[in-house]
Protein backbone atom coordinates (compact mmCIF):
# COMPACT_ATOMS: atom_id res chain seq x y z
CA UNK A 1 -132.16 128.10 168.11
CA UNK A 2 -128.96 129.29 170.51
CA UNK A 3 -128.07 127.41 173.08
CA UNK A 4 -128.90 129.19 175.90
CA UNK A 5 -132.75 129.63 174.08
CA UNK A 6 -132.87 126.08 174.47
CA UNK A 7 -131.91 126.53 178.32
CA UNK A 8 -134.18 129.13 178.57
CA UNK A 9 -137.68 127.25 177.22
CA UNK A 10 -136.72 124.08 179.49
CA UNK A 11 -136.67 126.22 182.77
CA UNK A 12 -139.86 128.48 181.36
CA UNK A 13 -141.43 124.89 181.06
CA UNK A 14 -140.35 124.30 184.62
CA UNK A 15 -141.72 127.37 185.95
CA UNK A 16 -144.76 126.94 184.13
CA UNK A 17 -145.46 123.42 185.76
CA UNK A 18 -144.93 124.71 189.32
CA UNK A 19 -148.21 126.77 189.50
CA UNK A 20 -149.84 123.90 187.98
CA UNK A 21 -148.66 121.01 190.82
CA UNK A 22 -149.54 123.69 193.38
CA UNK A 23 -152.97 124.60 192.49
CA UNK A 24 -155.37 123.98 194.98
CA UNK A 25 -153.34 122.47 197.60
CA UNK A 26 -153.41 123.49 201.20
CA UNK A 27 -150.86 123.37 203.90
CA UNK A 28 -152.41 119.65 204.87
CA UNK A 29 -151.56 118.94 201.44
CA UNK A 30 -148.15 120.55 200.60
CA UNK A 31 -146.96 118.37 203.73
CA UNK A 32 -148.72 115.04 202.60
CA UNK A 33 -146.16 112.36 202.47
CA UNK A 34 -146.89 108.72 201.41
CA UNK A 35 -144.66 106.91 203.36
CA UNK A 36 -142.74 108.49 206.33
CA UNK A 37 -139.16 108.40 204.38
CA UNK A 38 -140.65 109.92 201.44
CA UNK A 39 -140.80 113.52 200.71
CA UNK A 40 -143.97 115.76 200.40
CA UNK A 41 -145.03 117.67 197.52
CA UNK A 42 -144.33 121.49 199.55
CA UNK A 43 -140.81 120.00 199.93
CA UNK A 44 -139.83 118.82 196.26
CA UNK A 45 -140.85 122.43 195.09
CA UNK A 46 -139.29 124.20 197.68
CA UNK A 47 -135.94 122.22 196.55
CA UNK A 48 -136.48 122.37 192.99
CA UNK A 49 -136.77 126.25 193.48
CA UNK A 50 -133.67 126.11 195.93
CA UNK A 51 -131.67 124.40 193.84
CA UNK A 52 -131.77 126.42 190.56
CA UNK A 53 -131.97 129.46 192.51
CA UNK A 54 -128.39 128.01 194.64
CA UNK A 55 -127.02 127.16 191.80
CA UNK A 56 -127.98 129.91 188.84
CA UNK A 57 -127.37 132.72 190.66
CA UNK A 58 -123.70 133.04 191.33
CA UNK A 59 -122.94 131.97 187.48
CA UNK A 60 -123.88 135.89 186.61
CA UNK A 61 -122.83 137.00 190.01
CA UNK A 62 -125.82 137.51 191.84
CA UNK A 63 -127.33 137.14 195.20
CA UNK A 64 -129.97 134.35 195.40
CA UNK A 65 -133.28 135.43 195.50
CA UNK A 66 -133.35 132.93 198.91
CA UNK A 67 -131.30 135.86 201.18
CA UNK A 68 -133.83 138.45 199.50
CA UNK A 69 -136.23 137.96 202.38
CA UNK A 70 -137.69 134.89 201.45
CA UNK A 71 -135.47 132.66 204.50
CA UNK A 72 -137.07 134.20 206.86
CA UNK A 73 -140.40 134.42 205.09
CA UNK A 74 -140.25 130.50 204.72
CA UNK A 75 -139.01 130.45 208.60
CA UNK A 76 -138.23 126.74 208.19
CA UNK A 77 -136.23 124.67 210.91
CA UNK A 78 -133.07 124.33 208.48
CA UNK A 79 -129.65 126.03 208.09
CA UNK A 80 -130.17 129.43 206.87
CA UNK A 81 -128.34 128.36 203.42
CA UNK A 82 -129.87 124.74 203.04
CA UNK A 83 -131.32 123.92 200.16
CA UNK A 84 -132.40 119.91 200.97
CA UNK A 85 -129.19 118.31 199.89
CA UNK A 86 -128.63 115.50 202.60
CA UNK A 87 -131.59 116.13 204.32
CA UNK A 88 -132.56 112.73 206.65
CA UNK A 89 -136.77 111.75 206.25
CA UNK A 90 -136.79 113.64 209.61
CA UNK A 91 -135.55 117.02 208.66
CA UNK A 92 -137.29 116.53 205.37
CA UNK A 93 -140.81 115.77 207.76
CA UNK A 94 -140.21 119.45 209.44
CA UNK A 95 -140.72 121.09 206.29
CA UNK A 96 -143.92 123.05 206.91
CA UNK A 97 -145.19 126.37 204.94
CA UNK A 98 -148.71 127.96 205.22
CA UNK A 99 -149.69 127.14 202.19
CA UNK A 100 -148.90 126.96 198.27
CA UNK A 101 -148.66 131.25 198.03
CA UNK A 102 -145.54 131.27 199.69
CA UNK A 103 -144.03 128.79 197.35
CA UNK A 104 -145.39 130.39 194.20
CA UNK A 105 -144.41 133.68 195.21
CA UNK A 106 -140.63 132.30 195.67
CA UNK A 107 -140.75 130.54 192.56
CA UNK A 108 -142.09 133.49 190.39
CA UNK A 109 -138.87 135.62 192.13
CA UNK A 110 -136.79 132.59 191.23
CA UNK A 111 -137.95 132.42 187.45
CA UNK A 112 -137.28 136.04 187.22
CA UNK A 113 -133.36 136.01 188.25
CA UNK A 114 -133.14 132.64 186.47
CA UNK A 115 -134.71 134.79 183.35
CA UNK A 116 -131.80 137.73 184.41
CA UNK A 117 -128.85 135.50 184.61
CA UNK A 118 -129.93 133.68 181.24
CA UNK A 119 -129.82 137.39 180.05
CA UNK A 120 -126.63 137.78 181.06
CA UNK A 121 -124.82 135.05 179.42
CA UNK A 122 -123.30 135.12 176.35
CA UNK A 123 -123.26 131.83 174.30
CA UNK A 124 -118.56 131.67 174.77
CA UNK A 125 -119.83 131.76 178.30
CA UNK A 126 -121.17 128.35 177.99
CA UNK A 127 -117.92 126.98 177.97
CA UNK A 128 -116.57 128.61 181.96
CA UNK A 129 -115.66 126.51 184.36
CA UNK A 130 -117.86 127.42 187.41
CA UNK A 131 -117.16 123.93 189.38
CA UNK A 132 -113.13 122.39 189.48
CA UNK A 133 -114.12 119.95 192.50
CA UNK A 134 -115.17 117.58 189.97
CA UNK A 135 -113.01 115.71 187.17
CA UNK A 136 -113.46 117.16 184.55
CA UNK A 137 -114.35 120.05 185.98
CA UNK A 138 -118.01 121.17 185.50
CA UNK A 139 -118.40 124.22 182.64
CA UNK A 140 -121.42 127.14 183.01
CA UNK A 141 -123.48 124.91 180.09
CA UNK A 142 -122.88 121.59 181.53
CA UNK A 143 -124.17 123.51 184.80
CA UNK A 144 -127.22 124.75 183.10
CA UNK A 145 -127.80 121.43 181.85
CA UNK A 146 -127.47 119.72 185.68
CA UNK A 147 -130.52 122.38 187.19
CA UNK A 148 -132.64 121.98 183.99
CA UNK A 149 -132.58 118.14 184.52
CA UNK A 150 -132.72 117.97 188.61
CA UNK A 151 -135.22 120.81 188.61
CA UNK A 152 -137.95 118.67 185.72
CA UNK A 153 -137.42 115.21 187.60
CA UNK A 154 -138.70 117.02 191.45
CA UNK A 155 -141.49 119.01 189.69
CA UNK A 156 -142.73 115.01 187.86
CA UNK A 157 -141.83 113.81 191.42
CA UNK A 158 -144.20 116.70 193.63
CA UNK A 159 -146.96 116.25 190.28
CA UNK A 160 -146.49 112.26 190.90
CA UNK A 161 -147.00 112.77 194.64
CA UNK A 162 -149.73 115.22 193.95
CA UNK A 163 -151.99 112.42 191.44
CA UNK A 164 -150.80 109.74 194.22
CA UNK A 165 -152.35 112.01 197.20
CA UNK A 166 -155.66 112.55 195.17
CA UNK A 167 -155.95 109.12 193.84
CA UNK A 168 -155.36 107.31 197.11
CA UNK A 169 -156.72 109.85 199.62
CA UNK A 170 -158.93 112.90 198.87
CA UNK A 171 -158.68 116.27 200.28
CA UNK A 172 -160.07 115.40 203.39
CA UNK A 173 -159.81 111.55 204.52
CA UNK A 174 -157.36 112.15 206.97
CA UNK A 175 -155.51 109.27 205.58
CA UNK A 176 -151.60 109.42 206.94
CA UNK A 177 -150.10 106.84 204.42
CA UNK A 178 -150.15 103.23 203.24
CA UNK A 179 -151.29 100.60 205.87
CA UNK A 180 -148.43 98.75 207.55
C-alpha cells in the first residue's frame, strides 16, 4: 500500500466515526460538558474538523472549506479564522450550534477536500517542507501524519464524552455536571 493510501484510510476512518459520535444528539447534548473546564462533544468535532480542514487545505493550495460559507453558517462567537487552538474553558463554553446537521454537513465538505488534496499529492510530495517555524522543519507527510493523529484522539475524546454523558446522565435529567 502507498503512503498516502495509508493517509487516506486513517482520515476515511475518521470521517466515518464522526457521524457515528453525532448520532442522535441534540443541541442540549452537543454542548454537554462534564466539568466546566472541560470541552463538549459539539466542540471536539467542530475542532477536529477545523483542524484538518486548517491544516490540509493549503498543502494542495486550496481554500478551506471553513471560508466556503460554513463561518457564517456556524455563526459562532470566535475569530472568523479560529479553529480552538488556545481557546480558555470560557470561549470553549460559547460554542453553541443548533444541532449535530450542521456539524455533519461541515464534516462531509471537509472529507471531500481532504479526499481532493490527498488526490493531489504525489508520493515525492511527501517529503515538502510546508512548516520551517519548527526545528527540523515539518515536511507535507510528517504534516499528514500530525492531523491524522490530533484529528483520531478528539473524535475518542467527543465518543468518550458522548458514553460519559449517557452513562452518567440520560437525555433528559437535566444534570449540569459532577457534584461539587
Amino acid at each position: 500500500m502507498e503512503s498516502i493510501s495509508v493517509v487516506r484510510d486513517a482520515f476515511g476512518r475518521v470521517h466515518e466515526l464522526v457521524p457515528a459520535v453525532l448520532n442522535g444528539l441534540s443541541r442540549d447534548d452537543l454542548r454537554w460538558r462534564p466539568d466546566p473546564s472541560a470541552n463538549p462533544i459539539g466542540w471536539l468535532v467542530w475542532h477536529l474538523l477545523r483542524v484538518e480542514d486548517d491544516h490540509l487545505a493549503p498543502l494542495a493550495g486550496f481554500d478551506q472549506v471553513w471560508f466556503q460559507g460554513w463561518q457564517e453558517r456556524f455563526d459562532l462567537p470566535y475569530a472568523a479564522d479560529a479553529g480552538g487552538f488556545g481557546q480558555s474553558p470560557e470561549e470553549v463554553g460559547q460554542f453553541d450550534v443548533p444541532g449535530a446537521d450542521l456539524l455533519l454537513g461541515y464534516a462531509k465538505a471537509v472529507a471531500v477536500q481532504t479526499e481532493q488534496v490527498l488526490d493531489a499529492l504525489a508520493r515525492d510530495d511527501l517529503d515538502r517542507v510546508v512548516d520551517t517555524r519548527w526545528n527540523p522543519p515539518v515536511t507535507l507527510g510528517v504534516r499528514l501524519v500530525s492531523v491524522v493523529l490530533d484529528t483520531a484522539q478528539h473524535i475518542g475524546q467527543a465518543a468518550y464524552v458522548k458514553g460519559l454523558r449517557e452513562r452518567l446522565v440520560g437525555h433528559d435529567s437535566g444534570w449540569q455536571g459532577y457534584p461539587e
